[in-house]
Protein backbone atom coordinates (compact mmCIF):
# COMPACT_ATOMS: atom_id res chain seq x y z
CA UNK A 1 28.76 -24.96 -19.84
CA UNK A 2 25.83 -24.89 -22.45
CA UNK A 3 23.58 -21.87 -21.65
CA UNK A 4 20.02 -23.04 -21.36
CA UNK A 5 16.63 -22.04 -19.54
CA UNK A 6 17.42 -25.18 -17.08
CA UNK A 7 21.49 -24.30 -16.06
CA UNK A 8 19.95 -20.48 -15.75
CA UNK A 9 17.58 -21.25 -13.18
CA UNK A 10 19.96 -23.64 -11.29
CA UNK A 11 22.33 -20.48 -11.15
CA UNK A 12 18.93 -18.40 -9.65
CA UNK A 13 17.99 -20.87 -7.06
CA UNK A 14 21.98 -21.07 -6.18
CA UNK A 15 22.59 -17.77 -5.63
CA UNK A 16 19.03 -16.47 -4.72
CA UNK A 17 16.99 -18.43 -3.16
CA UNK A 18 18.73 -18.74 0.29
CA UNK A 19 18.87 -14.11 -0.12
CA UNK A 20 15.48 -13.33 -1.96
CA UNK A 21 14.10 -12.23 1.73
CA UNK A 22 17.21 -9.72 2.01
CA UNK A 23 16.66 -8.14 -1.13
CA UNK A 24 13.11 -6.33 0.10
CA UNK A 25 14.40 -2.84 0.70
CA UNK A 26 14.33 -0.68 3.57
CA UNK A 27 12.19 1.89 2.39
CA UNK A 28 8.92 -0.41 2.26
CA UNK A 29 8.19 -0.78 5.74
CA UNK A 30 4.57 -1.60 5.98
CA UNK A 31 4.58 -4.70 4.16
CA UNK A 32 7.72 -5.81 6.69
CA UNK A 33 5.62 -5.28 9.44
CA UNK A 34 2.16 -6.73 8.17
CA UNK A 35 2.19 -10.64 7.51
CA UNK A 36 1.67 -12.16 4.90
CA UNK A 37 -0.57 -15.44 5.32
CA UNK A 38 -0.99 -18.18 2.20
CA UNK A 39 -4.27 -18.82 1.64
CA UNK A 40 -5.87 -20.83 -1.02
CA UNK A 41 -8.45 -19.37 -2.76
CA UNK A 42 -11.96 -21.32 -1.99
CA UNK A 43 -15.32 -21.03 -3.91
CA UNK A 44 -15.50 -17.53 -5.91
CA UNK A 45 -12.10 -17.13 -6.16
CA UNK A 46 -11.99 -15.27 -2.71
CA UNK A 47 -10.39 -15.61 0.85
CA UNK A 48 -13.27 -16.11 3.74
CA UNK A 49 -12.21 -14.72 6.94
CA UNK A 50 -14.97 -14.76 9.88
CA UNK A 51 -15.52 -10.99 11.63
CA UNK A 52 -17.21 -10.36 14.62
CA UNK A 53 -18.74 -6.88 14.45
CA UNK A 54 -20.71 -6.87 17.62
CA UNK A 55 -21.12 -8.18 21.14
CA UNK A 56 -23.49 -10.65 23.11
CA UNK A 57 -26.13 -8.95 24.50
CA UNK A 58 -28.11 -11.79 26.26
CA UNK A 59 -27.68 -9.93 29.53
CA UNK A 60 -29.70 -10.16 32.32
CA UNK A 61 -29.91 -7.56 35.14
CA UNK A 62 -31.06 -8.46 38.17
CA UNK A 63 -31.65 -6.40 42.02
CA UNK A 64 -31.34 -8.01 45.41
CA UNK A 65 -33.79 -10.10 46.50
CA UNK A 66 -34.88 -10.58 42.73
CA UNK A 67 -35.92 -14.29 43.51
CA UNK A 68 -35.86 -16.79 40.70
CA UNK A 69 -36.42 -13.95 38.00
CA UNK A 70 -36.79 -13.82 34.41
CA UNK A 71 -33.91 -14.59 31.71
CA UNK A 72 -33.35 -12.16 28.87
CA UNK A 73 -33.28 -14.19 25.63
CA UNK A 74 -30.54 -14.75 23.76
CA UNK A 75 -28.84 -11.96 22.10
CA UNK A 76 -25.94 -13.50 19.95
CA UNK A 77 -22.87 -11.77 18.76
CA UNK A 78 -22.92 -10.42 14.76
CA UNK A 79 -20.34 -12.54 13.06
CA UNK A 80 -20.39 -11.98 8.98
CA UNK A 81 -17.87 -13.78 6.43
CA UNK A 82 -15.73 -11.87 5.14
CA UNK A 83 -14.26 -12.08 1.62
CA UNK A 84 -11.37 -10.77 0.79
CA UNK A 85 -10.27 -10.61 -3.24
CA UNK A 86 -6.76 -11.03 -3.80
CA UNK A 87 -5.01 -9.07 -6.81
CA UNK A 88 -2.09 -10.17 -8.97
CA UNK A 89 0.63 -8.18 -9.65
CA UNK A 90 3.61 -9.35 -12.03
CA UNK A 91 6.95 -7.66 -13.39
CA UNK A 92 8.81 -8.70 -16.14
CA UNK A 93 12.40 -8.32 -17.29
CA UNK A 94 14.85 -9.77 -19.94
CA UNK A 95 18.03 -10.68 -20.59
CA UNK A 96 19.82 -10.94 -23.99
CA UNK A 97 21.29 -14.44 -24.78
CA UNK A 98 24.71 -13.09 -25.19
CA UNK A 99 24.57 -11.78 -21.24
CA UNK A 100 23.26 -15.22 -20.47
CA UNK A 101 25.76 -17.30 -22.57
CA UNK A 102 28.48 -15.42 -20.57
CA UNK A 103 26.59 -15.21 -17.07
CA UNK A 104 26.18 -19.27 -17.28
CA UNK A 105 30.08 -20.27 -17.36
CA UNK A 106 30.28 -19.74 -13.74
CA UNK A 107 28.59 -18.99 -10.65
CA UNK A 108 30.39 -15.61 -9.91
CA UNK A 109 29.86 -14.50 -13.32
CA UNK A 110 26.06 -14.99 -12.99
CA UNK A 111 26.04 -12.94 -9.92
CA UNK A 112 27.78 -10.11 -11.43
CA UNK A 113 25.49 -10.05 -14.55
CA UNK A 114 21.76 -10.85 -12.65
CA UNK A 115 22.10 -8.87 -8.80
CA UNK A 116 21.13 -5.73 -10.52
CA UNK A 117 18.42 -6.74 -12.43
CA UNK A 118 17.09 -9.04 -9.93
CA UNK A 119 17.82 -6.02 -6.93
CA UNK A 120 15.86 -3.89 -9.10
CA UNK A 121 12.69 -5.98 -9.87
CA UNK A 122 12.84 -6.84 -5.83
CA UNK A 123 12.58 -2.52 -5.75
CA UNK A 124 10.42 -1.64 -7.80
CA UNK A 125 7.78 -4.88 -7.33
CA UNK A 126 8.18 -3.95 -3.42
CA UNK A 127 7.53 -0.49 -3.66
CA UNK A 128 4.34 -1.27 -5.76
CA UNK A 129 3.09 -3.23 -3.01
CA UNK A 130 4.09 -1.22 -0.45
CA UNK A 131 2.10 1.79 -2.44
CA UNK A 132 -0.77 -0.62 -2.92
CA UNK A 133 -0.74 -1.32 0.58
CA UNK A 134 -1.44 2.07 1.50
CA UNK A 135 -3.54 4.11 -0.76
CA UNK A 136 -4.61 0.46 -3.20
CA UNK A 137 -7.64 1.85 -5.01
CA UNK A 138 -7.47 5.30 -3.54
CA UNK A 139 -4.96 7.11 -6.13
CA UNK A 140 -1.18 7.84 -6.58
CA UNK A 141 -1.81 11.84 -5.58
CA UNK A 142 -4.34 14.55 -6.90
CA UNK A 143 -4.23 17.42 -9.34
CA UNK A 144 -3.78 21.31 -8.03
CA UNK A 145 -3.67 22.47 -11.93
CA UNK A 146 -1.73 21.92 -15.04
CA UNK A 147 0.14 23.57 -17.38
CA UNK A 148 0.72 22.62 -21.30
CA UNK A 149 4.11 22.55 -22.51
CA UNK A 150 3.88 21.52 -26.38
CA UNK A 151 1.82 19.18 -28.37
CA UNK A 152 1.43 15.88 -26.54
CA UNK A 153 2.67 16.99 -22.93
CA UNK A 154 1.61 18.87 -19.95
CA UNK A 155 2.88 19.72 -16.33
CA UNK A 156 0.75 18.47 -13.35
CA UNK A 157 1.65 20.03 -9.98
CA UNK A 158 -0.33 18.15 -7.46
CA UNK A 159 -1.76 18.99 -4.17
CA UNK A 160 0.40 19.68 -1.46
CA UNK A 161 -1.80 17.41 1.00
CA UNK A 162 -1.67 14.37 -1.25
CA UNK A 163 1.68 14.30 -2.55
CA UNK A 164 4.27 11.72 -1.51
CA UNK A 165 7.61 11.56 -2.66
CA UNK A 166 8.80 8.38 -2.44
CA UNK A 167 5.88 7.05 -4.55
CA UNK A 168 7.02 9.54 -7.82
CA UNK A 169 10.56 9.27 -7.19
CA UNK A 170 11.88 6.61 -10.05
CA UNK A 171 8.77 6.62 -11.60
CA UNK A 172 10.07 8.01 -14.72
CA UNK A 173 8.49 6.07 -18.05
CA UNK A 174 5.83 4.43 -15.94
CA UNK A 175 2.30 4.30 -17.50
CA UNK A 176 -0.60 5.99 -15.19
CA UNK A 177 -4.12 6.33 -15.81
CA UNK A 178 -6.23 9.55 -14.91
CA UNK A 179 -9.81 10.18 -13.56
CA UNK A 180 -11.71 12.97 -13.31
CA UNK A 181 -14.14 14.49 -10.39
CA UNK A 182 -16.63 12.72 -11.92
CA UNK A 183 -14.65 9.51 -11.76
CA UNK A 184 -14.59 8.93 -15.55
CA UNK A 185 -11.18 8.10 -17.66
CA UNK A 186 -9.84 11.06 -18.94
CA UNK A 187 -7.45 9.26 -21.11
CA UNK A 188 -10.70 6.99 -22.73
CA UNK A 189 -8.66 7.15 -26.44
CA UNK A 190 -5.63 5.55 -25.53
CA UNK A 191 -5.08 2.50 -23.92
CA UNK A 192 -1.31 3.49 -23.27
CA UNK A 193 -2.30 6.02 -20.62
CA UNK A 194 -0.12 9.05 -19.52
CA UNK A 195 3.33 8.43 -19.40
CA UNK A 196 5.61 9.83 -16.85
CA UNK A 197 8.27 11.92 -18.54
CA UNK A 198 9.88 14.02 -15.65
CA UNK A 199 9.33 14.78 -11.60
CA UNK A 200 10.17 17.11 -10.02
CA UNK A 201 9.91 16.53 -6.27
CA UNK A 202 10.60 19.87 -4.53
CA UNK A 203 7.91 21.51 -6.81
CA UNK A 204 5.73 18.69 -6.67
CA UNK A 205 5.30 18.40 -10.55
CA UNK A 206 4.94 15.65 -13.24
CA UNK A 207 5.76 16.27 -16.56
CA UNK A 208 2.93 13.71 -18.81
CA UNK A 209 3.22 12.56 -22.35
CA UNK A 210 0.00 11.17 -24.10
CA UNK A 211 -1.41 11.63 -27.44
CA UNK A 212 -2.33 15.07 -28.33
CA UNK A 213 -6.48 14.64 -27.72
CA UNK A 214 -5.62 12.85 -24.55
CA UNK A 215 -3.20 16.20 -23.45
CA UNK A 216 -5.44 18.29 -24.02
CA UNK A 217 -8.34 16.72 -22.22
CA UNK A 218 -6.07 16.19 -19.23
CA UNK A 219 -5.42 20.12 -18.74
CA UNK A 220 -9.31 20.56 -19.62
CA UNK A 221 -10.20 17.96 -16.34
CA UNK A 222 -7.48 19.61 -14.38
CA UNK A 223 -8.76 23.03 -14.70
CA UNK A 224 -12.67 21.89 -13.68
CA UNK A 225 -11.64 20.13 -10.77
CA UNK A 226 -9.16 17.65 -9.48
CA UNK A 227 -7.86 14.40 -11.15
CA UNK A 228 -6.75 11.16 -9.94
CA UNK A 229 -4.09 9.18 -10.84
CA UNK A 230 -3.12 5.81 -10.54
CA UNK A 231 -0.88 2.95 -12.36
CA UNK A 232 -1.67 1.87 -15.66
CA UNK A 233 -3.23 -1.81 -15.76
CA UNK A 234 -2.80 -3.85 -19.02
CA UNK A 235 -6.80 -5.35 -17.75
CA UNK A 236 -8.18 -1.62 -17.19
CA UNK A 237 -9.39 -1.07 -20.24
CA UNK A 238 -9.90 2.03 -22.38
CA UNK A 239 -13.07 3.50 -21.64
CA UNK A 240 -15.66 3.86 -18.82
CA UNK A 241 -15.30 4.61 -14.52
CA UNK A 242 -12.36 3.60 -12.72
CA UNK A 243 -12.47 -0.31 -12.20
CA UNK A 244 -9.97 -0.80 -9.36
CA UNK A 245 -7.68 -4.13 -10.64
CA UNK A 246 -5.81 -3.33 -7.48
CA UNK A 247 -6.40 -4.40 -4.00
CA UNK A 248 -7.55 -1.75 -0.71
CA UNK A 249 -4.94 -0.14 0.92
CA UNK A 250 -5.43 1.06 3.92
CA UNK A 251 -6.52 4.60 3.09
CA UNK A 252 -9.80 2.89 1.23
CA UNK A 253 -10.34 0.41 4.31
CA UNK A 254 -10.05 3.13 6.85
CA UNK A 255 -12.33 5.92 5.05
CA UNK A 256 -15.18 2.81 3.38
CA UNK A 257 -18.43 3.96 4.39
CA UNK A 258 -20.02 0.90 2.37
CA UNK A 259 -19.87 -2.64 0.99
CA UNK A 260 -16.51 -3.86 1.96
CA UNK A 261 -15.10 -7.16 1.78
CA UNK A 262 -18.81 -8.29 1.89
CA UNK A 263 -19.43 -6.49 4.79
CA UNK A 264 -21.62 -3.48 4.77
CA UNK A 265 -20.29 -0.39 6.99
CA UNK A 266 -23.62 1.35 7.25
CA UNK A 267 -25.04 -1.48 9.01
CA UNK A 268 -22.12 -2.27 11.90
CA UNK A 269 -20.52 0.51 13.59
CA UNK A 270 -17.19 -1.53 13.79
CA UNK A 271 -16.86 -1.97 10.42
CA UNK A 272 -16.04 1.90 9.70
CA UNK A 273 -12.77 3.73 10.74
CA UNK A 274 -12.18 6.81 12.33
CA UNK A 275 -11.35 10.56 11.01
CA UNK A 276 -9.06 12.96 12.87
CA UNK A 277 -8.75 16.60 11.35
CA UNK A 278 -6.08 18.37 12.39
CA UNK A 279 -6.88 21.57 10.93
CA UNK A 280 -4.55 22.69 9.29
CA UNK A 281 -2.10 22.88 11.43
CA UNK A 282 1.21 20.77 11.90
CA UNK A 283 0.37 17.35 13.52
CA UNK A 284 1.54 17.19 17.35
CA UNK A 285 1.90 14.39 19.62
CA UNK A 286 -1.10 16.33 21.81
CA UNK A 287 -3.05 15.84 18.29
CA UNK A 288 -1.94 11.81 17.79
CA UNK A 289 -3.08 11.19 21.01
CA UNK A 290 -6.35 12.84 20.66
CA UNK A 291 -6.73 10.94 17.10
CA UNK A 292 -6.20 7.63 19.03
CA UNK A 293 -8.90 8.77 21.38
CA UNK A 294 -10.94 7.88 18.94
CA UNK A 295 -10.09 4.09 18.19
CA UNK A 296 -9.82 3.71 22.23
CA UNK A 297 -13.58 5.13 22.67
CA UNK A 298 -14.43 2.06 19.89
CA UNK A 299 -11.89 -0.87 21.70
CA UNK A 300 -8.71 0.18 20.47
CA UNK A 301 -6.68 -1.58 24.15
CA UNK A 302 -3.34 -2.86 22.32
CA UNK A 303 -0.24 -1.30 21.01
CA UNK A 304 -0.51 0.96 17.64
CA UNK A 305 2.26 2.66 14.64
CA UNK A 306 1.51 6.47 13.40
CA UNK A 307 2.66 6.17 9.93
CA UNK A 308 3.26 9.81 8.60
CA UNK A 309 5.28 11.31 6.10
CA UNK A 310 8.72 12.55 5.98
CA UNK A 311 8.03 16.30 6.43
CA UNK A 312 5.71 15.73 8.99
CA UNK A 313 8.45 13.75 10.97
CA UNK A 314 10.37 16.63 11.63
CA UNK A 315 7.70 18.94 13.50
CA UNK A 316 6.73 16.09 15.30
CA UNK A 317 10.18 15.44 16.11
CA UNK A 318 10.58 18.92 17.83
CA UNK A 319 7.69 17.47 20.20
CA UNK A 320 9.06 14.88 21.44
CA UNK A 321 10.56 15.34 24.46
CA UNK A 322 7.66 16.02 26.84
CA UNK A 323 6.21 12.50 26.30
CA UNK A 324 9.34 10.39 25.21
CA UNK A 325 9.33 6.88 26.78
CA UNK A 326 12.35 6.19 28.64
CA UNK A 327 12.59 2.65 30.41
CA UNK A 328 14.61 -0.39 30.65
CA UNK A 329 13.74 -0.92 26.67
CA UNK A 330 15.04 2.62 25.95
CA UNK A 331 17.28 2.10 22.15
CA UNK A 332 19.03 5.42 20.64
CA UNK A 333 17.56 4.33 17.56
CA UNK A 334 13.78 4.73 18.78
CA UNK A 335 14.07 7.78 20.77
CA UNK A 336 16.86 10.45 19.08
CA UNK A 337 15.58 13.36 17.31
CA UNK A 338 15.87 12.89 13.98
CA UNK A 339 15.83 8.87 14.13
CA UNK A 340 13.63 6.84 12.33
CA UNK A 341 11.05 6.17 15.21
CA UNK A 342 10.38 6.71 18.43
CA UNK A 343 8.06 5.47 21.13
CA UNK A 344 5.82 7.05 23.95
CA UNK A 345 2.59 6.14 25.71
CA UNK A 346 -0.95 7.18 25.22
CA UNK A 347 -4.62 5.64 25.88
CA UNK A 348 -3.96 2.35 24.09
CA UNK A 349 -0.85 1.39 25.48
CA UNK A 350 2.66 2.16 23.28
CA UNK A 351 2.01 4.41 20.21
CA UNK A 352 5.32 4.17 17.79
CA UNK A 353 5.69 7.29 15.67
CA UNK A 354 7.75 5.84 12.37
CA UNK A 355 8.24 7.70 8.99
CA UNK A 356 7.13 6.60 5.44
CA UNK A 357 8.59 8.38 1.93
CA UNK A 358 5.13 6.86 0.49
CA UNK A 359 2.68 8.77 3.04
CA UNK A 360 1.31 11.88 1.36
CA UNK A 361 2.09 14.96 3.15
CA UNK A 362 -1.56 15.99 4.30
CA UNK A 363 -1.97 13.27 5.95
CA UNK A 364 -1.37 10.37 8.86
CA UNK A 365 -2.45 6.64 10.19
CA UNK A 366 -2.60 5.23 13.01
CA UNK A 367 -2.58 1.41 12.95
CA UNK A 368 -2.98 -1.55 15.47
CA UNK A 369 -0.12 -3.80 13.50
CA UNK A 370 -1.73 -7.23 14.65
CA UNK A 371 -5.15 -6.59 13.15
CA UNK A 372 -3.53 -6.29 9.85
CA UNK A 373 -2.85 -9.07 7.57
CA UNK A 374 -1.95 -9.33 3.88
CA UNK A 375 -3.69 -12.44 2.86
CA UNK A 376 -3.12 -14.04 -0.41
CA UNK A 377 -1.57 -17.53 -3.05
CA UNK A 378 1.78 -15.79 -3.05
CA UNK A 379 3.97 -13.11 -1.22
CA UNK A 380 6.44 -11.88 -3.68
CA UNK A 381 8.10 -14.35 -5.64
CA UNK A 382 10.01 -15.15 -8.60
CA UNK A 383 8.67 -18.44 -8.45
CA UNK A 384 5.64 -18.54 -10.99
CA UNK A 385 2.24 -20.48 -10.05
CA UNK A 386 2.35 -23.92 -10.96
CA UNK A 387 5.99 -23.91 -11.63
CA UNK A 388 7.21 -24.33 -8.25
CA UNK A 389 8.72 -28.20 -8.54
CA UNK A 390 10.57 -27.00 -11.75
CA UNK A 391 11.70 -24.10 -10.42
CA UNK A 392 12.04 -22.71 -14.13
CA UNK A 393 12.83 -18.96 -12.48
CA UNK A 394 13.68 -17.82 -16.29
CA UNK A 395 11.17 -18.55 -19.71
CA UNK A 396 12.30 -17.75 -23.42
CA UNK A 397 10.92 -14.39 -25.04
CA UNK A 398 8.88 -15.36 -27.76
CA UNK A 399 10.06 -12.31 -30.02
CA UNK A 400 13.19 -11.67 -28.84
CA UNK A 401 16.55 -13.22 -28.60
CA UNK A 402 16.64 -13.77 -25.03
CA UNK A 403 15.08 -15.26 -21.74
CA UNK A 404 12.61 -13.29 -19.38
CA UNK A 405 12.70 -13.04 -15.54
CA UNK A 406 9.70 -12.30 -14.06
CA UNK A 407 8.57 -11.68 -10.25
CA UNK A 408 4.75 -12.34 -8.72
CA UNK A 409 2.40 -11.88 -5.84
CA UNK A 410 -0.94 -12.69 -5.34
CA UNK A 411 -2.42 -10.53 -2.07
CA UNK A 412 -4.77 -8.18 -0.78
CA UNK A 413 -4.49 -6.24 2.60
CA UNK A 414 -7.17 -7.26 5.40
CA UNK A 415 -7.98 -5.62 8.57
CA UNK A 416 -10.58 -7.58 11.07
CA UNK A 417 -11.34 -4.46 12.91
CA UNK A 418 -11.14 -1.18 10.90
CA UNK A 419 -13.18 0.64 13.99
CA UNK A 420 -9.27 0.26 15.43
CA UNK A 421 -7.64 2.60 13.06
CA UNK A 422 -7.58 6.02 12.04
CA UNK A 423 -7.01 8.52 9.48
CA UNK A 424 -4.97 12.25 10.10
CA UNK A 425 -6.39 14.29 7.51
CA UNK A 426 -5.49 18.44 6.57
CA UNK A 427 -2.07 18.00 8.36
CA UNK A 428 0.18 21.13 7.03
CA UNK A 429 3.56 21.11 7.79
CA UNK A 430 5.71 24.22 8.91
């Protein structure tokens, strides 16, 4: 069989396209559980979705023998537009023409040489949603202090509160960007950012590479205050504030205080989330329950997910057993110590306590499922805009003696009612 762009992408939609939805791994659970809705993008290049952020109010009260009395006017209901911005995201990866020449002769063949490649780009492009799901425009983790190591690296150990693990683990040779208390680039000279060299996850430390001015401002910013990181974007730039190219996770929807999604927060009461401190103490399932107080007291009446991270699983584990839900839906799998999640009830209805590598350790959410959607032109796809009748899944390199894979999604993360949710803050784990 002659190897060509057209008998390659035959092979893809053969072996592929029936298996692309299988390949999303487990790990990434909050994009599994929020849908995704196709939208096409109207006027602005934006996605309108109608909010209601208050009530009638037209009521008239009325004692006995009130006779034909007086009608209050009209009071209607607040319902705003909002607009929600969907970001891009795209991976590449390549394959040499000699692995292609061989993958083509048969269909086996093709499978052995691609399902890594195309297992790993489903990884890694899922767990860069998943992150951007969460904390999108809100930072990969914050600096506790530095520590130089040579010309052209440096050390970061980040805060306990805002480290995850599952979001540095793998992330060796990625390209982050860094901003400083003041929110300005720290890295302004280079346009190739900080590149991750080493992690260690049980000391919470990254080991950065830059160029020797950018170094050495890094460990300057780190010492005055903290720094935020995120993932390098080819649009960011070199210079100025941080210009999210991202979308809003949910950390940044639940904590806006302002102009979001062209709805102002300061103006409608519904439009802001809630805060629950927990003091620095381990979180409890007295303590979830009081955080979901707070969404109840603002509507919250439906079922809800605590999202919290792996090592604050395991206290909350030990606390189980007092308010476990046991009933004719009872599964091992949702109520065993030490299982993935569990269920009990509270205020709202069922609260589901499930575990995430990619929430930071300080912290928790609490999350009414059905008021989420992720709304965008494309869930994940190797299919490339415009391309979908051809189905060309692989393109030629221009410079390089071989053909390119890529995978795409066009999204952003909505929430009609942020007044639903909450945020655990200053959790510390024993």
């Amino acid at each position: 069989m002659t190897n060509t762009v057209s008998t390659l992408s035959g092979l893809f939609k053969e072996v592929y396209a029936e298996k692309l939805s299988n390949l999303i791994p487990d790990g990434v659970k909050l994009i599994k559980m929020v849908p995704f809705i196709q939208s096409d993008k109207e006027i602005g290049n934006l996605y309108h979705q109608p909010v209601q952020l208050s009530h009638e109010h037209g009521v008239t009260y009325a004692g006995p023998n009130s006779s034909a009395f007086t009608l209050m006017a009209p009071i209607a209901a607040v319902l705003q537009d909002g607009q929600v911005a969907g970001s891009q995201m795209l991976l590449r990866s390549a394959m040499s023409y000699e692995a292609a020449a061989r993958a083509s002769n048969d269909k086996k063949a093709f499978v052995k040489a691609t399902q890594l490649m195309v297992q790993n780009m489903m990884n890694s492009i899922s767990k860069r949603v998943e992150i951007a799901v969460l904390y999108g425009q809100s930072g990969l983790g914050v600096s506790a202090s530095s520590a130089n190591v040579g010309v052209g690296s440096t050390r970061v150990t980040f805060a306990t509160a805002s480290w995850a693990p599952g979001i540095w683990a793998g992330s060796e040779s990625a390209a982050l960007v860094a901003y400083d208390a003041a929110n300005a680039r720290i890295n302004a000279s280079d346009v190739a950012g900080f590149t991750v060299s080493s992690v260690s996850l049980s000391g919470r430390t990254v080991l950065f590479t830059a160029a020797n001015a950018d170094i050495a401002a890094l460990d300057i910013a780190c010492a005055a205050g903290p720094v935020r990181f995120f993932f390098l974007s080819a649009v960011t730039g070199s210079a100025g504030t941080y210009s999210p190219q991202e979308f809003a996770g949910l950390d940044k929807i639940v904590t806006n205080t302002g102009l979001l999604f062209n709805i102002n927060a300061a103006n409608y009461a519904l439009w802001q989330g809630n805060s629950y401190d927990a003091l620095g103490a381990a979180l409890s399932l007295s303590k979830i329950l009081s955080a979901v107080s707070l969404a109840v007291e603002r509507g919250l009446d439906e079922d809800v997910i605590c999202l919290v991270a792996n090592k604050t699983w395991s206290n909350i584990a030990s606390d189980q057993a007092a308010l476990r839900m046991y009933d004719s839906s009872y599964k091992s799998a949702k109520s065993e110590a030490g299982s993935e999640s569990f269920s009990f009830h509270g205020q709202n209805g069922k609260i589901e306590i499930v575990e995430s590598i990619y929430i930071k350790e300080g912290e928790a959410f609490i999350l009414p499922v059905k008021k989420l959607k992720r709304i965008g032109a494309m869930d994940i796809s190797f299919k490339m805009p415009g391309r979908q009748q051809q189905e060309d899944f692989f393109l030629e390199l221009a410079n390089g003696a071989g053909y390119e894979l890529r995978v795409y999604t066009d999204q952003a993360l909505f929430c009609e009612s942020p007044a639903k949710m909450v945020k655990i803050i200053n959790i510390v784990n024993s």
